[in-house]
C-alpha atoms as a PDB file:
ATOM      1  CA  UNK A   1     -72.691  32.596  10.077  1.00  0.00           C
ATOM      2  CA  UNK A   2     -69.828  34.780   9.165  1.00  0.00           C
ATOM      3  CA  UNK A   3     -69.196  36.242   5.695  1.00  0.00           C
ATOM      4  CA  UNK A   4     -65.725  34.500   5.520  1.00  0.00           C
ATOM      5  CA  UNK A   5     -68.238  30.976   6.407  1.00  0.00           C
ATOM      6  CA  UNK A   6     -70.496  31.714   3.398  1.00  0.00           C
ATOM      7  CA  UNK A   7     -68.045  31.757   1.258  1.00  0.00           C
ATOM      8  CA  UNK A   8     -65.976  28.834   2.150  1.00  0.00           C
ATOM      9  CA  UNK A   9     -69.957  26.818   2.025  1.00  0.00           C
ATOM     10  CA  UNK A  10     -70.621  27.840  -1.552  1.00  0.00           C
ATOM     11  CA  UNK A  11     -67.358  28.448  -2.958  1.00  0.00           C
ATOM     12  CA  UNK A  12     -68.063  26.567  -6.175  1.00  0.00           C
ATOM     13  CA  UNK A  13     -64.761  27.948  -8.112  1.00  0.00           C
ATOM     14  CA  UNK A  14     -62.761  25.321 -10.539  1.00  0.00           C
ATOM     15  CA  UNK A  15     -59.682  24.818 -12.532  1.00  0.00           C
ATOM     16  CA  UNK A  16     -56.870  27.149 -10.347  1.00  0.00           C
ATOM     17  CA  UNK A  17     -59.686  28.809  -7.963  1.00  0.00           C
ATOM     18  CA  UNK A  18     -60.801  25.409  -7.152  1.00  0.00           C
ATOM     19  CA  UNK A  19     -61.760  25.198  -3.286  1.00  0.00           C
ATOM     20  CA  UNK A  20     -58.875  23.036  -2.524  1.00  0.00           C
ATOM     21  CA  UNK A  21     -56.229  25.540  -3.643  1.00  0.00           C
ATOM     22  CA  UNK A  22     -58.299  28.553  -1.866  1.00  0.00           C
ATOM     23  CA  UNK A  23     -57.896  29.339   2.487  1.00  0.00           C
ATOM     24  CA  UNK A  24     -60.804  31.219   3.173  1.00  0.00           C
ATOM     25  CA  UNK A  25     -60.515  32.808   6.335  1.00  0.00           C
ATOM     26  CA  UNK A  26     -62.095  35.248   9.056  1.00  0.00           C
ATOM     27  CA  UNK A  27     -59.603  37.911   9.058  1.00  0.00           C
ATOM     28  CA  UNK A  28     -55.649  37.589   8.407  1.00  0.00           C
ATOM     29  CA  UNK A  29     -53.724  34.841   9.949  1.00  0.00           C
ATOM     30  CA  UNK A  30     -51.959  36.150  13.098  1.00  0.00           C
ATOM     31  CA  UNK A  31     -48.097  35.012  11.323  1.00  0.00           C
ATOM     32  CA  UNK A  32     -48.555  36.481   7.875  1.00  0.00           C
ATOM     33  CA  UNK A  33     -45.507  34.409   6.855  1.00  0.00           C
ATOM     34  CA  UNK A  34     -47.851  31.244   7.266  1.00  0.00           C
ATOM     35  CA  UNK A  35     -50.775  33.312   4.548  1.00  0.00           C
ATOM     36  CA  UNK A  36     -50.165  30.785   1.558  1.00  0.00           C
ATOM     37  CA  UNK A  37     -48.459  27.812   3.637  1.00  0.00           C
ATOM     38  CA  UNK A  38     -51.284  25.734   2.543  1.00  0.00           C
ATOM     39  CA  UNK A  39     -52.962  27.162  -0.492  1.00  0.00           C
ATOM     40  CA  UNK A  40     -51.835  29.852  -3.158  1.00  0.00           C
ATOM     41  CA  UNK A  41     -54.666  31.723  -2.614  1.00  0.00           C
ATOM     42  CA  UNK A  42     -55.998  33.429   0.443  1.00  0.00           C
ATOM     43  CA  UNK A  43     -59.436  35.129   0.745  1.00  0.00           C
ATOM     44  CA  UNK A  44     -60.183  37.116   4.284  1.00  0.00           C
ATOM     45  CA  UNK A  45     -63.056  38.570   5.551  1.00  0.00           C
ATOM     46  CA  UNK A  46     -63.388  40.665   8.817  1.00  0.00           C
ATOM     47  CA  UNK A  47     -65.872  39.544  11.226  1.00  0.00           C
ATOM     48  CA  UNK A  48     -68.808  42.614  11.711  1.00  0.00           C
ATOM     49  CA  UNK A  49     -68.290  44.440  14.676  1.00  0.00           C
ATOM     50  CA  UNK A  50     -71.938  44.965  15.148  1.00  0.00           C
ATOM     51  CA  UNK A  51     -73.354  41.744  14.718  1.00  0.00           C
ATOM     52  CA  UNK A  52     -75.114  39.740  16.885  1.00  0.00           C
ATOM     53  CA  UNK A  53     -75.527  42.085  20.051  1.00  0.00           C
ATOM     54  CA  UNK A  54     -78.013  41.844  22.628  1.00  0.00           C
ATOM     55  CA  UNK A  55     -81.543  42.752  21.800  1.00  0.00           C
ATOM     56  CA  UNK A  56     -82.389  46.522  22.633  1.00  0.00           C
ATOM     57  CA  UNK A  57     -85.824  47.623  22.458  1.00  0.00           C
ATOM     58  CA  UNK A  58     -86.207  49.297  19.666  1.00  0.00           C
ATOM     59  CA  UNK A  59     -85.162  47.746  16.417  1.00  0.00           C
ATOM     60  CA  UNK A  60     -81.713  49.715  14.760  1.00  0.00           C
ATOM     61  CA  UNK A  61     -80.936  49.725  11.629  1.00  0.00           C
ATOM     62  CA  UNK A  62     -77.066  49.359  11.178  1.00  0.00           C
ATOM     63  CA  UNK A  63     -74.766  49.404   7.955  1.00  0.00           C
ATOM     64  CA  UNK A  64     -71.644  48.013   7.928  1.00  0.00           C
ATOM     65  CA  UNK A  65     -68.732  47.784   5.405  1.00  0.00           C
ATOM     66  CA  UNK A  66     -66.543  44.801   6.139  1.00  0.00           C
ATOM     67  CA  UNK A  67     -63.361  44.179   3.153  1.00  0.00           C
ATOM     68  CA  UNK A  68     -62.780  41.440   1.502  1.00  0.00           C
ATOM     69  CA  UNK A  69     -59.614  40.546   0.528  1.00  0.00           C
ATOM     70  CA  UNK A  70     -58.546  38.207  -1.968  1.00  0.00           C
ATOM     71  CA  UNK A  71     -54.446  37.434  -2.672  1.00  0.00           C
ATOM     72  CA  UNK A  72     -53.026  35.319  -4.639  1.00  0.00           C
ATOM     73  CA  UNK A  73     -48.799  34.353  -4.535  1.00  0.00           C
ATOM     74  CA  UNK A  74     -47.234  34.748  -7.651  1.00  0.00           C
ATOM     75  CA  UNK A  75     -44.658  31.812  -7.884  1.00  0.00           C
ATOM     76  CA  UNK A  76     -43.415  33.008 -10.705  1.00  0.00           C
ATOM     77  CA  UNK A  77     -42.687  36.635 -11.534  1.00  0.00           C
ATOM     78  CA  UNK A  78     -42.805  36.252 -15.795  1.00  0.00           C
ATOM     79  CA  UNK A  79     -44.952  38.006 -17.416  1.00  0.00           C
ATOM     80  CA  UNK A  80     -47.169  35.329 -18.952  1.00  0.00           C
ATOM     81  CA  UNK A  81     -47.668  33.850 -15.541  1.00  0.00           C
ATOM     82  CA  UNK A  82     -48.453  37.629 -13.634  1.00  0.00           C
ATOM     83  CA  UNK A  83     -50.880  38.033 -16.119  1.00  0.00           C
ATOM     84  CA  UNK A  84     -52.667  34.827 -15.881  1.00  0.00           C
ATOM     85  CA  UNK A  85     -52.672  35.109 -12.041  1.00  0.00           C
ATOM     86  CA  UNK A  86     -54.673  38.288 -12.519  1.00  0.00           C
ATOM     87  CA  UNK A  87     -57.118  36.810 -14.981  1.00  0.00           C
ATOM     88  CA  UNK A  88     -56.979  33.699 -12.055  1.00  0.00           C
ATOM     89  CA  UNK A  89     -57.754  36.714  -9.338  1.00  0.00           C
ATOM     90  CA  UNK A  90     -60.834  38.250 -11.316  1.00  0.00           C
ATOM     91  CA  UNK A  91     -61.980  34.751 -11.424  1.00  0.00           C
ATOM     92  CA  UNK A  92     -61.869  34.618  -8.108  1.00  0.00           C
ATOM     93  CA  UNK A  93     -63.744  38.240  -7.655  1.00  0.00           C
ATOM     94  CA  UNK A  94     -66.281  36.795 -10.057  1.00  0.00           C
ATOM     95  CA  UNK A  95     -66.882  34.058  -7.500  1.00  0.00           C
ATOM     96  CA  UNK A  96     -67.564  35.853  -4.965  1.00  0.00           C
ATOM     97  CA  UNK A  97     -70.001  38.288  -6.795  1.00  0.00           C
ATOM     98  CA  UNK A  98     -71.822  35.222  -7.696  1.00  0.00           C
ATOM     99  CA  UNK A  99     -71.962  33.613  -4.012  1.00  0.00           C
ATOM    100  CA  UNK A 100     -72.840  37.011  -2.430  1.00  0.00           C
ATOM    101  CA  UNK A 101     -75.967  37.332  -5.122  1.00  0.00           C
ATOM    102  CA  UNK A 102     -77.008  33.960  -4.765  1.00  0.00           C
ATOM    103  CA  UNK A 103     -76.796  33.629  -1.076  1.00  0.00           C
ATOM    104  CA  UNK A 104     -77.373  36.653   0.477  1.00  0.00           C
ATOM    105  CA  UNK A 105     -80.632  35.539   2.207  1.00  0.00           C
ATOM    106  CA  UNK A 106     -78.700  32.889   3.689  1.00  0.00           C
ATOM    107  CA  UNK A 107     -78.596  34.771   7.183  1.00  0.00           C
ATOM    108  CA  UNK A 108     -81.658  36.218   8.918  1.00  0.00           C
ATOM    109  CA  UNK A 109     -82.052  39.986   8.763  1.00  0.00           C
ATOM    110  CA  UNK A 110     -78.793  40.592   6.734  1.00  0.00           C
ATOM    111  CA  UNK A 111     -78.033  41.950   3.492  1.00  0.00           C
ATOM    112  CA  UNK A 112     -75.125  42.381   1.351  1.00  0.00           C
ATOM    113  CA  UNK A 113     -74.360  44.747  -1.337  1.00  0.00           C
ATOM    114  CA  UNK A 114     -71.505  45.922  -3.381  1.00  0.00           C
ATOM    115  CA  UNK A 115     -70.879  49.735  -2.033  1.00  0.00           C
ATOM    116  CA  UNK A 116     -67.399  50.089  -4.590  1.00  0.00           C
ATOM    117  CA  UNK A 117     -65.999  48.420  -7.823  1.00  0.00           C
ATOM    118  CA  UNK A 118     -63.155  45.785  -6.662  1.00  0.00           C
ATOM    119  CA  UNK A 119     -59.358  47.902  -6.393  1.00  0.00           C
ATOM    120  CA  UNK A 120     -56.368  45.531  -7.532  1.00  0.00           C
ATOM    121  CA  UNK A 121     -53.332  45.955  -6.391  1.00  0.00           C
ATOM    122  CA  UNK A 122     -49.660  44.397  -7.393  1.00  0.00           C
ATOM    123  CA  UNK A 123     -47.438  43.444  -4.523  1.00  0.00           C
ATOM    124  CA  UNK A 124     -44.652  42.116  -6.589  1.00  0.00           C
ATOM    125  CA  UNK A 125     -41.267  43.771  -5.297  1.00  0.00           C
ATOM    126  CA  UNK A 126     -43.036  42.463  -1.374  1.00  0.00           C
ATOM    127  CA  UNK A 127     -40.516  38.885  -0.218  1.00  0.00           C
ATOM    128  CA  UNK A 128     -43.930  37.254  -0.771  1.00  0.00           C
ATOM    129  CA  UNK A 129     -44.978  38.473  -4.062  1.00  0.00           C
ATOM    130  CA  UNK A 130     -48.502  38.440  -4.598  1.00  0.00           C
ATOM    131  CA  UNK A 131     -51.589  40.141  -6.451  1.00  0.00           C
ATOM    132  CA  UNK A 132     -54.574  41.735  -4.686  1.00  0.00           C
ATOM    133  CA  UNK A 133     -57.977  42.633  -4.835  1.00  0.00           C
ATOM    134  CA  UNK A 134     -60.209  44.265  -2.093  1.00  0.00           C
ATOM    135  CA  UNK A 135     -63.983  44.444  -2.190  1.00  0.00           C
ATOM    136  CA  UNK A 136     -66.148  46.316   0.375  1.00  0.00           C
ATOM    137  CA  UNK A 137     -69.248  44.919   1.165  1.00  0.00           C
ATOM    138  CA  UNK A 138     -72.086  46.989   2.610  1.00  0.00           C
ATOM    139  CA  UNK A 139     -73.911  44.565   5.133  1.00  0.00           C
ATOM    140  CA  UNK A 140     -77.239  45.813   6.306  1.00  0.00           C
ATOM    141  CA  UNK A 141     -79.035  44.338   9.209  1.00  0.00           C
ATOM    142  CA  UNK A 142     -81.426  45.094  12.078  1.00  0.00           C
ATOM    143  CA  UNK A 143     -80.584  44.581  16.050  1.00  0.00           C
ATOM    144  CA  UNK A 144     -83.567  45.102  18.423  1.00  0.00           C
ATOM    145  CA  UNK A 145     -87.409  44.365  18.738  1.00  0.00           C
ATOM    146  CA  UNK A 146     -89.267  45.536  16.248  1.00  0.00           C
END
């Protein structure tokens, strides 16, 4: 299971986050253009590189960092509705703070924990105008025999 498929299992959000207005996806669709064809927000997750391998031998510890990141298109540029799009996109960071802490022994031999604070960013002057918020998770599992 994928971080991007825990997620879209226990993604419990409601009201504008609600899981029928939210594409959660393994990485970014390959036609960016397509991003918010479906939903208004979009939440991507890389896939870890290291993650199941063969067995080796000896047990390895590896740490990973794999972003998450969370966008939401901004239909309208007013004020009022920027700024409740960025109370709607720490919603959504809240949401996935509380999935990751209540689910985190949902795969075998995996951890995850917060490494950095979320970073926002405002995409507004992009032809797709959106809000943005990365998180960086530090996964933390073994490969190997122990």
């Amino acid at each position: 299971m994928s971080v991007a498929e825990m997620l879209s299992e226990k993604w419990d959000g409601d009201g504008f986050i609600h899981k029928g207005r939210v594409t959660i996806r393994r990485g970014e669709p390959e036609d960016l253009s397509k991003r918010f064809v479906d939903h208004p927000v979009s939440i991507e997750a890389t896939k870890l590189a290291g993650y199941p391998r063969r067995k080796t031998r000896t047990k390895v510890i590896i740490k990973e960092v794999v972003p998450v990141n969370i966008m939401i298109l901004i239909s309208n540029l007013s004020k009022k509705n920027v700024s409740d799009m960025r109370d709607e996109l720490q919603r959504c960071v809240d949401e996935i703070y509380d999935v990751v802490e209540a689910n985190d022994t949902m795969f075998e031999d995996i951890r995850f924990v917060y490494v950095q604070a979320e970073r926002f960013f405002d995409l507004l002057e992009d032809d797709t105008p959106t809000i943005k918020a990365t998180l960086e998770l530090l996964c933390i599992y073994s490969r190997g025999e122990s």
